[in-house]
Protein backbone atom coordinates (compact mmCIF):
# COMPACT_ATOMS: atom_id res chain seq x y z
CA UNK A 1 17.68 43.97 4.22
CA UNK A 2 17.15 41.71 7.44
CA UNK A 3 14.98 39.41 5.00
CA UNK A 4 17.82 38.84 2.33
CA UNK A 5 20.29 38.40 4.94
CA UNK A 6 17.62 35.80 6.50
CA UNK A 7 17.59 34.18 3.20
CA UNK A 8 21.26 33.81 2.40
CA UNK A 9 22.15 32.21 5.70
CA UNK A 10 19.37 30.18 5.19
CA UNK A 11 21.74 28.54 1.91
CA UNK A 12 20.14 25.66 0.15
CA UNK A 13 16.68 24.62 1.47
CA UNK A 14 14.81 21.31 0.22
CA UNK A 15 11.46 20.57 1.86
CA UNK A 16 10.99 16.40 0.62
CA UNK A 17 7.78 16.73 2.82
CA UNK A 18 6.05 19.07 1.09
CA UNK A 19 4.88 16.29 -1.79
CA UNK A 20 2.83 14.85 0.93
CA UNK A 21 0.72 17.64 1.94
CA UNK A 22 -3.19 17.44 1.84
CA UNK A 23 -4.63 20.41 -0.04
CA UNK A 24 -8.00 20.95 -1.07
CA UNK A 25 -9.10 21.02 -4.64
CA UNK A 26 -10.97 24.35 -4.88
CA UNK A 27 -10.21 27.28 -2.90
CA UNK A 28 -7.94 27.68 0.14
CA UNK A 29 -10.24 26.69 3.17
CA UNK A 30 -9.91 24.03 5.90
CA UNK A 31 -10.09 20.55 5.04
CA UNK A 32 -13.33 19.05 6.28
CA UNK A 33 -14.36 14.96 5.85
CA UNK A 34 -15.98 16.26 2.82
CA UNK A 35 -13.41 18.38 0.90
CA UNK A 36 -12.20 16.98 -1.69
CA UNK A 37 -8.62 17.21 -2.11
CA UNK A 38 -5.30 16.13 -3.60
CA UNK A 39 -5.15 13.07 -1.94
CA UNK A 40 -9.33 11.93 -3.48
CA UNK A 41 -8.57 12.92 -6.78
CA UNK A 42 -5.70 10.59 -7.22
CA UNK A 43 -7.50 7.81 -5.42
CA UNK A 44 -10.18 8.74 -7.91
CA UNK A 45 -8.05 8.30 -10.74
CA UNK A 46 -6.86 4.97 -9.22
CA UNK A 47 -10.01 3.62 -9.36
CA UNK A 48 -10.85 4.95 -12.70
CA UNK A 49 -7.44 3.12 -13.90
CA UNK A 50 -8.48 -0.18 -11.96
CA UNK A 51 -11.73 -0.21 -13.89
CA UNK A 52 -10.10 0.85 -17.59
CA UNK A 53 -7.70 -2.37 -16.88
CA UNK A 54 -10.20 -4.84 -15.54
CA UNK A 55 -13.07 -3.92 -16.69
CA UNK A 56 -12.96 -1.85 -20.37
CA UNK A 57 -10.12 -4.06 -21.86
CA UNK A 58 -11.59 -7.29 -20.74
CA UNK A 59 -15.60 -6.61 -22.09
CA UNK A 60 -15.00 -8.62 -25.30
CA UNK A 61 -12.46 -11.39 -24.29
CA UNK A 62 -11.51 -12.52 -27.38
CA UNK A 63 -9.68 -15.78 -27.70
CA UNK A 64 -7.02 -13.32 -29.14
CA UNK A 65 -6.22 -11.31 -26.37
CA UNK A 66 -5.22 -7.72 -26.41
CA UNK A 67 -2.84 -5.79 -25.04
CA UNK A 68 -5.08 -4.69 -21.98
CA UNK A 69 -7.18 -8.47 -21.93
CA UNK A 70 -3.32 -9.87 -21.58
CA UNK A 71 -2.26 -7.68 -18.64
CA UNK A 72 -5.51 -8.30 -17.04
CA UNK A 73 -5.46 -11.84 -17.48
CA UNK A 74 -1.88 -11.85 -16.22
CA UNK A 75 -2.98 -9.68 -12.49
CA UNK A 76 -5.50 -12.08 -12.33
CA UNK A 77 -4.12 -14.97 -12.66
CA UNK A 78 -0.88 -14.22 -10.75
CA UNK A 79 -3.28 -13.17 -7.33
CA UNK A 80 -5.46 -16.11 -7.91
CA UNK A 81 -2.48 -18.12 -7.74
CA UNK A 82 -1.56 -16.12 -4.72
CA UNK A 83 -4.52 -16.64 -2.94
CA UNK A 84 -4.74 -20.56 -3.40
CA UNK A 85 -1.61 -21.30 -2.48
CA UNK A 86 -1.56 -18.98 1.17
CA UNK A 87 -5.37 -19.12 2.14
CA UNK A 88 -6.33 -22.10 0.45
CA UNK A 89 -9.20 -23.26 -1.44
CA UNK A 90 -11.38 -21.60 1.29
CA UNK A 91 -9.54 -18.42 0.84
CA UNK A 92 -10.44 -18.59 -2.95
CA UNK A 93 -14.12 -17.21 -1.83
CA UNK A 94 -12.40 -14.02 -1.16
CA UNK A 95 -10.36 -13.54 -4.33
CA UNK A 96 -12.45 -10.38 -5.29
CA UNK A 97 -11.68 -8.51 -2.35
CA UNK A 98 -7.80 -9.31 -2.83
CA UNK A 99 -8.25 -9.05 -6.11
CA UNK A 100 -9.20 -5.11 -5.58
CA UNK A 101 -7.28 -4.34 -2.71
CA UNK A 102 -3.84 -5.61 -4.87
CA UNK A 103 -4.68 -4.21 -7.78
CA UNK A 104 -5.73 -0.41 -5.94
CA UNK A 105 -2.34 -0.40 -3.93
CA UNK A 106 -0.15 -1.33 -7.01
CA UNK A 107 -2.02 1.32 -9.63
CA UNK A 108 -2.01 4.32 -6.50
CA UNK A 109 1.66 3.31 -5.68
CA UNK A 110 2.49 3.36 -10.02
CA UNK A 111 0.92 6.44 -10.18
CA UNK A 112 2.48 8.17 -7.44
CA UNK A 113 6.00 8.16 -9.57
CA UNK A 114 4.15 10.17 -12.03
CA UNK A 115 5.51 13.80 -12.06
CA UNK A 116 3.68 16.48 -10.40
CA UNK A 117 1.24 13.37 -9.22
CA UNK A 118 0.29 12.48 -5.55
CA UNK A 119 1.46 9.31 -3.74
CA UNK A 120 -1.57 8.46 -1.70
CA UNK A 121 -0.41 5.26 -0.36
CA UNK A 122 2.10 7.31 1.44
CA UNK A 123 -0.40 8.52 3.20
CA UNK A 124 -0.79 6.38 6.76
CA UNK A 125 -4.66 7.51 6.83
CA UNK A 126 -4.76 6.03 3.31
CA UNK A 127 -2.87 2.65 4.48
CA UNK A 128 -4.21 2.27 7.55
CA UNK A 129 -7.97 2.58 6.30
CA UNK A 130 -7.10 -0.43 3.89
CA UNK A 131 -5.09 -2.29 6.84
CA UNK A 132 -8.02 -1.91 9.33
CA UNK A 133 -10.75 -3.51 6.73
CA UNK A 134 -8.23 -6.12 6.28
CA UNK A 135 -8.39 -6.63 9.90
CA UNK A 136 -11.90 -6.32 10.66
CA UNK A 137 -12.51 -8.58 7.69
CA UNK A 138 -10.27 -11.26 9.07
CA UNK A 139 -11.93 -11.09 12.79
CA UNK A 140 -15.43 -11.06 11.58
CA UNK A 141 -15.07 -14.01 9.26
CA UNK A 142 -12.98 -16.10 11.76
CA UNK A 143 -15.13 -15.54 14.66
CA UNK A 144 -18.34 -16.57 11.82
CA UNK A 145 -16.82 -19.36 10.88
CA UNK A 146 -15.34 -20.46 13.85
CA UNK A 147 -17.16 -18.63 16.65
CA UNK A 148 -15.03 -18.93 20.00
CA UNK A 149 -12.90 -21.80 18.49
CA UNK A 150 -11.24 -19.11 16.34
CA UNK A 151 -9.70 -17.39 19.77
CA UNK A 152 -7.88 -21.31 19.72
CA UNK A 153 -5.67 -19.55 17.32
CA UNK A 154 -4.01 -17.69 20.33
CA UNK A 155 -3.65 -20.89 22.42
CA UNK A 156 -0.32 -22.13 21.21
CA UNK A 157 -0.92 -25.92 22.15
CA UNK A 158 2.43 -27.48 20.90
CA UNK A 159 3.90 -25.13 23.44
CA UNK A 160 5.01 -26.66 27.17
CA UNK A 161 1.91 -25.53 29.30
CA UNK A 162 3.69 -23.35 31.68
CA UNK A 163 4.41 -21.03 28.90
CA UNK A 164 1.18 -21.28 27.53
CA UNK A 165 -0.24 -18.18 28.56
CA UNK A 166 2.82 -16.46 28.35
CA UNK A 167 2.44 -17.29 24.59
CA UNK A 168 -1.11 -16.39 24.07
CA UNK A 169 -0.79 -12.84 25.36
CA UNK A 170 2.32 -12.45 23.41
CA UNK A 171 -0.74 -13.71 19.91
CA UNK A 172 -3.10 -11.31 21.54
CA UNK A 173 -0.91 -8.44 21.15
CA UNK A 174 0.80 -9.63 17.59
CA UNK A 175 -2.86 -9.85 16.52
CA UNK A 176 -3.68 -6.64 17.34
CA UNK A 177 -0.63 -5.03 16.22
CA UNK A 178 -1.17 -6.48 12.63
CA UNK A 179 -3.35 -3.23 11.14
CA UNK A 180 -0.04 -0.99 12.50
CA UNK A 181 2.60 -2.99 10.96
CA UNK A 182 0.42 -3.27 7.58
CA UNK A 183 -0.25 0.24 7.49
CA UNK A 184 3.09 1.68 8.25
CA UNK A 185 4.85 -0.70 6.21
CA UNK A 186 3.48 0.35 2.61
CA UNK A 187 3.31 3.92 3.57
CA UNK A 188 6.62 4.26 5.26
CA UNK A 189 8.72 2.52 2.49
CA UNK A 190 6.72 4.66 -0.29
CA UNK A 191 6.91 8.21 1.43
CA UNK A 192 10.85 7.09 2.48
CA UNK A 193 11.52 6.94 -1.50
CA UNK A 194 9.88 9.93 -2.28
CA UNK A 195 11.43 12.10 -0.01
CA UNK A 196 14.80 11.00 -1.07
CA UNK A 197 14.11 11.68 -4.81
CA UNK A 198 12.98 15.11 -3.79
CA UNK A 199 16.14 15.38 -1.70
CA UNK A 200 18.27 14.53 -5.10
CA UNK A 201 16.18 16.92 -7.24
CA UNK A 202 16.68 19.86 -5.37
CA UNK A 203 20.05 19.38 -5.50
CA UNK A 204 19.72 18.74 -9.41
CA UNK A 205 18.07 22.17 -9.31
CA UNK A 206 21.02 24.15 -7.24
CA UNK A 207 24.33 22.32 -9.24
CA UNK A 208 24.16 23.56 -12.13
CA UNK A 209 26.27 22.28 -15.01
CA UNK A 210 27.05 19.58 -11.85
CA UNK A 211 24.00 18.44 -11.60
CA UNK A 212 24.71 15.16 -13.63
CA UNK A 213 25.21 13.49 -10.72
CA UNK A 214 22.11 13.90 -8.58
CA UNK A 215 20.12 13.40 -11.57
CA UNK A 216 22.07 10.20 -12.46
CA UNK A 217 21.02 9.18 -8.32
CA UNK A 218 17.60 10.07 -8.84
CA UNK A 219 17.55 7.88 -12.28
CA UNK A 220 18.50 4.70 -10.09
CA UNK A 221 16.69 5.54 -7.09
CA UNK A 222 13.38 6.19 -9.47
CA UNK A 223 14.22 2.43 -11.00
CA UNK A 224 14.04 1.48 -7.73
CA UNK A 225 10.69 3.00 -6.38
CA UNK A 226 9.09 1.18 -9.03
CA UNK A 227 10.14 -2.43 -7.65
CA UNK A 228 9.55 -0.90 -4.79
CA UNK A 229 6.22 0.05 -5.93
CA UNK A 230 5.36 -3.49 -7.04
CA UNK A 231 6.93 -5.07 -4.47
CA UNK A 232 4.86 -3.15 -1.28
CA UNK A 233 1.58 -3.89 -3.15
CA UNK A 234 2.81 -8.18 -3.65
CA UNK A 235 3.70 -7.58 0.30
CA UNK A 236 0.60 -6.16 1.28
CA UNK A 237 -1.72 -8.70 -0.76
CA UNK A 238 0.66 -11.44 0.61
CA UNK A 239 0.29 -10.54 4.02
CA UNK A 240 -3.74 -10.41 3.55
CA UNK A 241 -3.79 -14.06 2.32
CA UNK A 242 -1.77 -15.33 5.27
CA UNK A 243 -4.32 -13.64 7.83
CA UNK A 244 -7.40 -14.81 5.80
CA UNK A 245 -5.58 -18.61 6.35
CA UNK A 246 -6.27 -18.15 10.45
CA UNK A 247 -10.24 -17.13 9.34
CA UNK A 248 -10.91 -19.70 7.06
CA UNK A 249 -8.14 -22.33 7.76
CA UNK A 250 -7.07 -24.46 10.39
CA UNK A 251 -5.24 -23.84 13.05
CA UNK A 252 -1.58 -24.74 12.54
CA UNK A 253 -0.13 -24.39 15.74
């Protein structure tokens, strides 16, 4: 009797977070690095739907396109645009990688909305992994291209000299800050929107004949999610050309 009375004064309970735990595929154990789980099969099928797009629909490029040679043609040529324009001919040279990392982050955010799927660009381990080879990618070609004139990048030159330094530390710690911001930015926008739909559905699930409305919310705010969707991955990509421009660039301080 103390459990039902627990459970009535308890009223409605919604738990949005629950969509974003990490459970393991097979059996009920702890998660070790090698478990596979919830959050590898969807990046699985990501990957899988990254290489049915680019790779399957494109393997007879007919003058004629198809449906999947014109949607491929059209990623393609929209983030080769994108590249050229921000990073510059220069940046062109690493098209493939930007290529990939746009077109993973857009298919895992798309199939996140799927029902019953998992978001794993919610995921901050997921997003950070990406922002931190972004980073390290950035750093390691700058430094080989540049060696210690790409630290100049810091040195804010246009700048009155007594605030020089004041400047350059305030770079150093921009710079470093870049994989956080990166990270958080795509997963916290994409787990923010999920949470809220689940908020709406459960109270879909508890109104009853009401329930119109909530489901009528959740209608927009799914319309929504996918700009959103769309719009995080352009964002992330974007931000990727502009830090490739201070590897293979010039300074523009």
């Amino acid at each position: 009797m103390a459990t039902t009375g627990e459970e009535h004064a308890g009223g409605l309970q919604i738990h949005p977070m629950d969509q974003f735990v990490v459970k393991p595929l097979i059996g009920d154990g702890p998660i070790q690095w090698y478990t596979p789980t919830n959050v590898t099969l969807w990046m699985g099928i990501a990957v899988l739907a990254l290489i049915a797009l680019m790779v399957l629909s494109t393997r007879r490029r007919a003058i004629v396109p198809s449906r999947g040679q014109s949607v491929a043609e059209l990623f393609y040529g929209f983030i080769y645009k994108m590249v050229d324009d921000v990073a510059g001919h220069e940046g062109v040279k690493f098209f493939p990688y930007v290529m990939t990392l746009f077109m993973f982050v857009f298919l895992s955010n798309m199939l996140g909305l799927i029902p019953m799927s998992f978001s794993t660009t919610s995921h901050i381990a997921v997003t950070a992994v990406l922002a931190a080879m972004v980073f390290l990618t950035v750093t390691l070609v700058g430094l080989y291209r540049k060696g210690i004139g790409f630290l100049g990048m810091f040195w804010v030159s246009s700048a009155p000299l007594i605030l020089r330094p004041v400047l350059a530390l305030i770079e150093v710690i921009s710079y470093f800050v870049r994989p956080l911001s990166h990270s958080i930015r795509l997963g916290g926008n994409l787990m923010a929107g999920h949470a809220v739909i689940k908020v709406f559905a459960g109270f879909a699930g508890a109104m009853g004949v009401f329930s119109v409305v909530p489901i009528a919310a959740i209608t927009a705010i799914y319309g929504l999610e996918l700009l959103v969707a769309a719009v995080q991955a352009y964002v992330f990509t974007i931000l990727t050309c502009v830090y490739l421009r201070d590897a293979v660039g010039e300074a523009h301080h």
